[in-house]
Protein backbone atom coordinates (compact mmCIF):
# COMPACT_ATOMS: atom_id res chain seq x y z
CA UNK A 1 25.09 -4.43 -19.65
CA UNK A 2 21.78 -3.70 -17.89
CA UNK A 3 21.47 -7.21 -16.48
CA UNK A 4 24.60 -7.22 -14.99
CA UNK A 5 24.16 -3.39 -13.77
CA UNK A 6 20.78 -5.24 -12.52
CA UNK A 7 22.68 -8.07 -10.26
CA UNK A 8 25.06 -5.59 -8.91
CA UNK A 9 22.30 -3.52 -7.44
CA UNK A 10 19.94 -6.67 -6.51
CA UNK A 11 23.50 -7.37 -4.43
CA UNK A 12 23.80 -3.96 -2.75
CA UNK A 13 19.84 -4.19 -2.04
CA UNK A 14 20.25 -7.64 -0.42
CA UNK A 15 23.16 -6.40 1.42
CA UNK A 16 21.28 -2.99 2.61
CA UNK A 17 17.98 -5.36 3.84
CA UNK A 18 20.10 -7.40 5.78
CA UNK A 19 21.65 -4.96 7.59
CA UNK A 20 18.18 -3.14 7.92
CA UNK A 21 17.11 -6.24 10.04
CA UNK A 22 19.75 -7.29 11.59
CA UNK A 23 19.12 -3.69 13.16
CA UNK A 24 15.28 -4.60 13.54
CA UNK A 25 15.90 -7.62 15.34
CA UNK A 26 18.57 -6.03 17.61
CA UNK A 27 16.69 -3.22 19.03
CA UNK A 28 12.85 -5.11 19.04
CA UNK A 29 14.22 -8.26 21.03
CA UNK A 30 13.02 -8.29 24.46
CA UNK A 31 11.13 -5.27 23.84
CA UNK A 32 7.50 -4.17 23.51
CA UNK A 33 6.67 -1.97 20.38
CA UNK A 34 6.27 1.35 22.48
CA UNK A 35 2.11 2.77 23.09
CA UNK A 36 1.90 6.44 20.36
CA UNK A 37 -0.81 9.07 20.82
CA UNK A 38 -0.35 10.08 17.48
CA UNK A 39 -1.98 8.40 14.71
CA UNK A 40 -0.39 5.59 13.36
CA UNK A 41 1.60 6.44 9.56
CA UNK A 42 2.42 2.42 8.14
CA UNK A 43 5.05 2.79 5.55
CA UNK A 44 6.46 -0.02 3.25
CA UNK A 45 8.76 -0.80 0.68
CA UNK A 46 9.39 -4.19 -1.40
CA UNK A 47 12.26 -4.74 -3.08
CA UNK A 48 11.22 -7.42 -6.00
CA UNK A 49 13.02 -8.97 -9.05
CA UNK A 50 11.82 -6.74 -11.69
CA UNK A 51 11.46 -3.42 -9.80
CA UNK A 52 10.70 -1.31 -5.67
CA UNK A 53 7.29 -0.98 -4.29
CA UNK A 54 6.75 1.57 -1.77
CA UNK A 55 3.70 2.53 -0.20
CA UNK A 56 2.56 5.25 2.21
CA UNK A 57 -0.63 5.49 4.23
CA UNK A 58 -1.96 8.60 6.07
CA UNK A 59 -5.35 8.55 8.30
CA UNK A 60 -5.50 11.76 10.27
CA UNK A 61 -8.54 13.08 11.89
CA UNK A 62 -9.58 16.62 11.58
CA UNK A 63 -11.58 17.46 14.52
CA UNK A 64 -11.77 16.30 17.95
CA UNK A 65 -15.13 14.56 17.47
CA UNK A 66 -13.20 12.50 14.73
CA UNK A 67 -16.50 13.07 12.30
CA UNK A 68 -13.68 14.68 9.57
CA UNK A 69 -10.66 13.45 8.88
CA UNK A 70 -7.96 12.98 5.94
CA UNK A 71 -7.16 9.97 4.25
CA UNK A 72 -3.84 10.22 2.16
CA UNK A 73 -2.13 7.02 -0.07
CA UNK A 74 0.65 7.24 -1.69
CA UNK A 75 2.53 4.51 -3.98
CA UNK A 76 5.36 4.05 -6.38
CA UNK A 77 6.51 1.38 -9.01
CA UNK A 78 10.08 1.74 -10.17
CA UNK A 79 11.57 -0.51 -12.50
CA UNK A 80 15.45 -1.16 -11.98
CA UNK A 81 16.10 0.11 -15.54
CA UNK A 82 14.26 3.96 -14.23
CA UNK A 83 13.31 4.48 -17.19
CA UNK A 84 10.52 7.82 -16.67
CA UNK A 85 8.07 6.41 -19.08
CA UNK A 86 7.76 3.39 -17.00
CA UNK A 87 7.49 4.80 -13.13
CA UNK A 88 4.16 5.19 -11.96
CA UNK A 89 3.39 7.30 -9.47
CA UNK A 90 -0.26 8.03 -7.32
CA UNK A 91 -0.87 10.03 -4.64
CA UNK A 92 -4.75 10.06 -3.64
CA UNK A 93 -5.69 12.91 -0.93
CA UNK A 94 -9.42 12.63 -0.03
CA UNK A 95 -11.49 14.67 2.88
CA UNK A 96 -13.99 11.42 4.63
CA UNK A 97 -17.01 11.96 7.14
CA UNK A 98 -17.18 9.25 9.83
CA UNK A 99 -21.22 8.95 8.93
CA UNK A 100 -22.05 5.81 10.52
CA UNK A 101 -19.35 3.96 13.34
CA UNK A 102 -17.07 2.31 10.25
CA UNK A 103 -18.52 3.86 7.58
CA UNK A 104 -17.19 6.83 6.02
CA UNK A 105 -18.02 9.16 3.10
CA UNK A 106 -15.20 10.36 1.06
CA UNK A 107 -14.26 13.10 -1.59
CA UNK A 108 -10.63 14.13 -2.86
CA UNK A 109 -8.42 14.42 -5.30
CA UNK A 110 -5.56 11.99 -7.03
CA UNK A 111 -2.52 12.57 -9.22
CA UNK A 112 -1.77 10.23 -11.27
CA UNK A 113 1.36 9.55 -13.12
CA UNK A 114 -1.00 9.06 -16.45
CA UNK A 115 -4.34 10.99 -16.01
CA UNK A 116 -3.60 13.75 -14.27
CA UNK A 117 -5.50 15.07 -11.42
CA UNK A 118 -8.43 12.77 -11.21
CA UNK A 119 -11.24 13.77 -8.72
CA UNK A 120 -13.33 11.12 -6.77
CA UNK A 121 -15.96 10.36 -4.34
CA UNK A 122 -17.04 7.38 -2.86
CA UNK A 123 -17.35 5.66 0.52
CA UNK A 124 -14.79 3.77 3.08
CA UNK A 125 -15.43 0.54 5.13
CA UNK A 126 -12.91 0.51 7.64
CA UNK A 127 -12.64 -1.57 10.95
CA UNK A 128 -9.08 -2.47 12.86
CA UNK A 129 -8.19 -4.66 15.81
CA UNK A 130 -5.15 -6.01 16.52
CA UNK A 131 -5.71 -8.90 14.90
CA UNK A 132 -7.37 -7.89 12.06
CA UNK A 133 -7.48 -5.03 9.36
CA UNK A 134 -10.48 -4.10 6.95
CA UNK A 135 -10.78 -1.64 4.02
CA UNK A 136 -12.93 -1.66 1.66
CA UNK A 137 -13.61 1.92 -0.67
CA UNK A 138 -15.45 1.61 -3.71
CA UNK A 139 -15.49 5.23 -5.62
CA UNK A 140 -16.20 7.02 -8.68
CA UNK A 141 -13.99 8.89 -10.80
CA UNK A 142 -15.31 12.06 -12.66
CA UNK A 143 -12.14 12.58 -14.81
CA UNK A 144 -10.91 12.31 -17.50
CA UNK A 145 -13.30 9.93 -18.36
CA UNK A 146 -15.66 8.34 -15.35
CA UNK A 147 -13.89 5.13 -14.09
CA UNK A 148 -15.47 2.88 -11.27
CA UNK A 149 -12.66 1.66 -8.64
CA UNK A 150 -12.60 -0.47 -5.87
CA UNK A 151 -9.85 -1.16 -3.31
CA UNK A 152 -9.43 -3.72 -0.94
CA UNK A 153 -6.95 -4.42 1.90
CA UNK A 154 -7.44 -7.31 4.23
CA UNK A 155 -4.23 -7.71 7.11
CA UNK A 156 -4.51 -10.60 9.44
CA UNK A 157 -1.29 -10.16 12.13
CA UNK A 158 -1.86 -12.55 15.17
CA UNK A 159 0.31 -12.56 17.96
CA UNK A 160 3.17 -15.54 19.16
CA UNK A 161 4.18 -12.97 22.25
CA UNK A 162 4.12 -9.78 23.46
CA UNK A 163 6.44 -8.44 20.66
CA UNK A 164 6.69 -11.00 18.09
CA UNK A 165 3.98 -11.91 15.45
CA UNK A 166 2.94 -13.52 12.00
CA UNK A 167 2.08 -10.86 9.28
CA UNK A 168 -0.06 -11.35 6.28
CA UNK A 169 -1.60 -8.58 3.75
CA UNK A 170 -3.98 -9.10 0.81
CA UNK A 171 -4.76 -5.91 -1.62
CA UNK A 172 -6.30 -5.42 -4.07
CA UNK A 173 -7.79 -2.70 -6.47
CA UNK A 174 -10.46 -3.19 -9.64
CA UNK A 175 -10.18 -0.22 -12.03
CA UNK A 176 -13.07 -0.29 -14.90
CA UNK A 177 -14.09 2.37 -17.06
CA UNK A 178 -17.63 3.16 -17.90
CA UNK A 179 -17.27 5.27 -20.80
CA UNK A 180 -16.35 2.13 -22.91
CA UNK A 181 -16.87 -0.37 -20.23
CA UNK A 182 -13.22 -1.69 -20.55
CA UNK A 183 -11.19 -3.11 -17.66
CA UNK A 184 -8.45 -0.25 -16.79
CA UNK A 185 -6.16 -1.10 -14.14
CA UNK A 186 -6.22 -4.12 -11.69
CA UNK A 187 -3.87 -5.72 -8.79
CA UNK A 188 -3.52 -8.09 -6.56
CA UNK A 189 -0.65 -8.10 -4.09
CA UNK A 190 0.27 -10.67 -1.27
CA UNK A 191 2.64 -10.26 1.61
CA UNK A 192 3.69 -13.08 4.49
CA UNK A 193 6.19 -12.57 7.11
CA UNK A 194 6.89 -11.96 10.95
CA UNK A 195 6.16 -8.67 12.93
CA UNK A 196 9.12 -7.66 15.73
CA UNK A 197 7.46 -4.63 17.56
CA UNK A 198 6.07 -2.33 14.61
CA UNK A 199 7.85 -3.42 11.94
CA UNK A 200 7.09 -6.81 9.79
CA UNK A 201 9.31 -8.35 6.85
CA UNK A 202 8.79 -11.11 4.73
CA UNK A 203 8.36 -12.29 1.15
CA UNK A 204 5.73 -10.30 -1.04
CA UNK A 205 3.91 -10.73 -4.88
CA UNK A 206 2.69 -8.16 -7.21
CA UNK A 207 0.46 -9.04 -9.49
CA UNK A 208 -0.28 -6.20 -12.38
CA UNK A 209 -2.95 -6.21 -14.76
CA UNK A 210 -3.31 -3.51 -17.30
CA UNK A 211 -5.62 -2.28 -20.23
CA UNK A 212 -8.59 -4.33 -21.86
CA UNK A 213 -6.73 -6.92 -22.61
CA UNK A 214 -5.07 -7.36 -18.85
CA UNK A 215 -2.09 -7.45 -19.87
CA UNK A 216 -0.27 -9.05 -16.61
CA UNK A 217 3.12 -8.14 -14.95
CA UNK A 218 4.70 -9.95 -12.11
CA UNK A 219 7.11 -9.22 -9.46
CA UNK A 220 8.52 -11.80 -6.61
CA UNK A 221 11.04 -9.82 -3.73
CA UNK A 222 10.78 -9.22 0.18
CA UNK A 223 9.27 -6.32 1.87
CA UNK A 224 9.93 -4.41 4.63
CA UNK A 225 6.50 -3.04 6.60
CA UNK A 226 6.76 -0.26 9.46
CA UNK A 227 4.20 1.64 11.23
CA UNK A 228 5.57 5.41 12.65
């Protein structure tokens, strides 16, 4: 029963994307992706064979100086089957201090679909052109137990013309805890596609690695990639 619920709603999810760029292509053709005072909010979701990605970033300054500012993530795995005990949830909210031109110290809070609220400080690497995107934040964790994390996000995007581009994303994240010294939680995800205007779409990979023994999950789909 489930795998044929399962191909029923890969159908209707094949049939929704298509229309979504169908759509995309329409309105970006012959256009240039309109200038935005307002920060930029890039927003994705990735329908894959075992389950949806989606994946919210916020970077928001504070004051007009741009010396405070709030960094927000938010991201979601959701099996087809929705079973509660397997979604996972995070939503990390952290306060940074531009300290040094791309370097940033950073303090907040995350709730995660496991843990809890899990408090954190650490520092952010961040430099953007539009060719290229850097991140890089290592940070502590403080609770419950203290866990060193690093992420990683690396977006290369070079343009063909004035509205049409390639896209390419590499992320990453190394979760270890130092209580026990046991890997936690890793990833490595992959996206490759074409940018119309704001918006890119392609094929992405999820790679999943969980626990001390890394135990490893995959998921193969395309992804839709929009910045607001």
């Amino acid at each position: 029963m489930i795998p044929i619920v399962r191909k029923h709603y890969l159908l209707w999810v094949l049939r929704c994307i298509s229309s979504v760029l169908i759509l995309v292509v329409y309105e970006a053709k012959g256009q240039e992706a309109p200038e935005t005072k307002n920060p930029p909010i890039p927003m994705e979701i990735m329908f894959g064979n075992e389950e949806i990605y989606y994946l919210t970033i916020l970077n928001l300054p504070i004051d007009k100086k741009g010396k405070f500012g709030y960094f927000g993530v938010a991201s979601a795995l959701v099996p087809y089957e929705n079973e509660r005990s397997n979604n996972e949830l995070v939503m990390s909210n952290s306060l940074t201090y531009n300290f040094s031109q791309k370097w940033f110290a950073t303090a907040g809070l995350q709730f995660h679909y496991s843990k809890g609220a899990v408090p954190f400080t650490g520092l952010q690497f961040f430099s953007a052109s539009p060719k290229w995107l850097f991140l890089f934040s290592p940070n502590l964790q403080w609770a419950p137990s203290i866990n060193f994390e690093t992420v990683g996000i690396v977006e290369y995007k070079p343009r063909l013309s004035n509205n049409l581009g390639i896209y390419s994303r590499f992320q990453g994240i190394y979760n270890q805890n130092l209580d026990d010294g046991a890997h936690e939680r890793s990833l490595l995800y992959v996206r490759g596609g074409v940018s119309l205007g704001r918006t890119s779409f392609g094929l992405g990979v999820n790679i999943d690695f969980y626990g001390s023994e890394r135990a490893q999950e995959e998921n193969y789909g395309v992804f839709i990639f929009h910045v607001f």
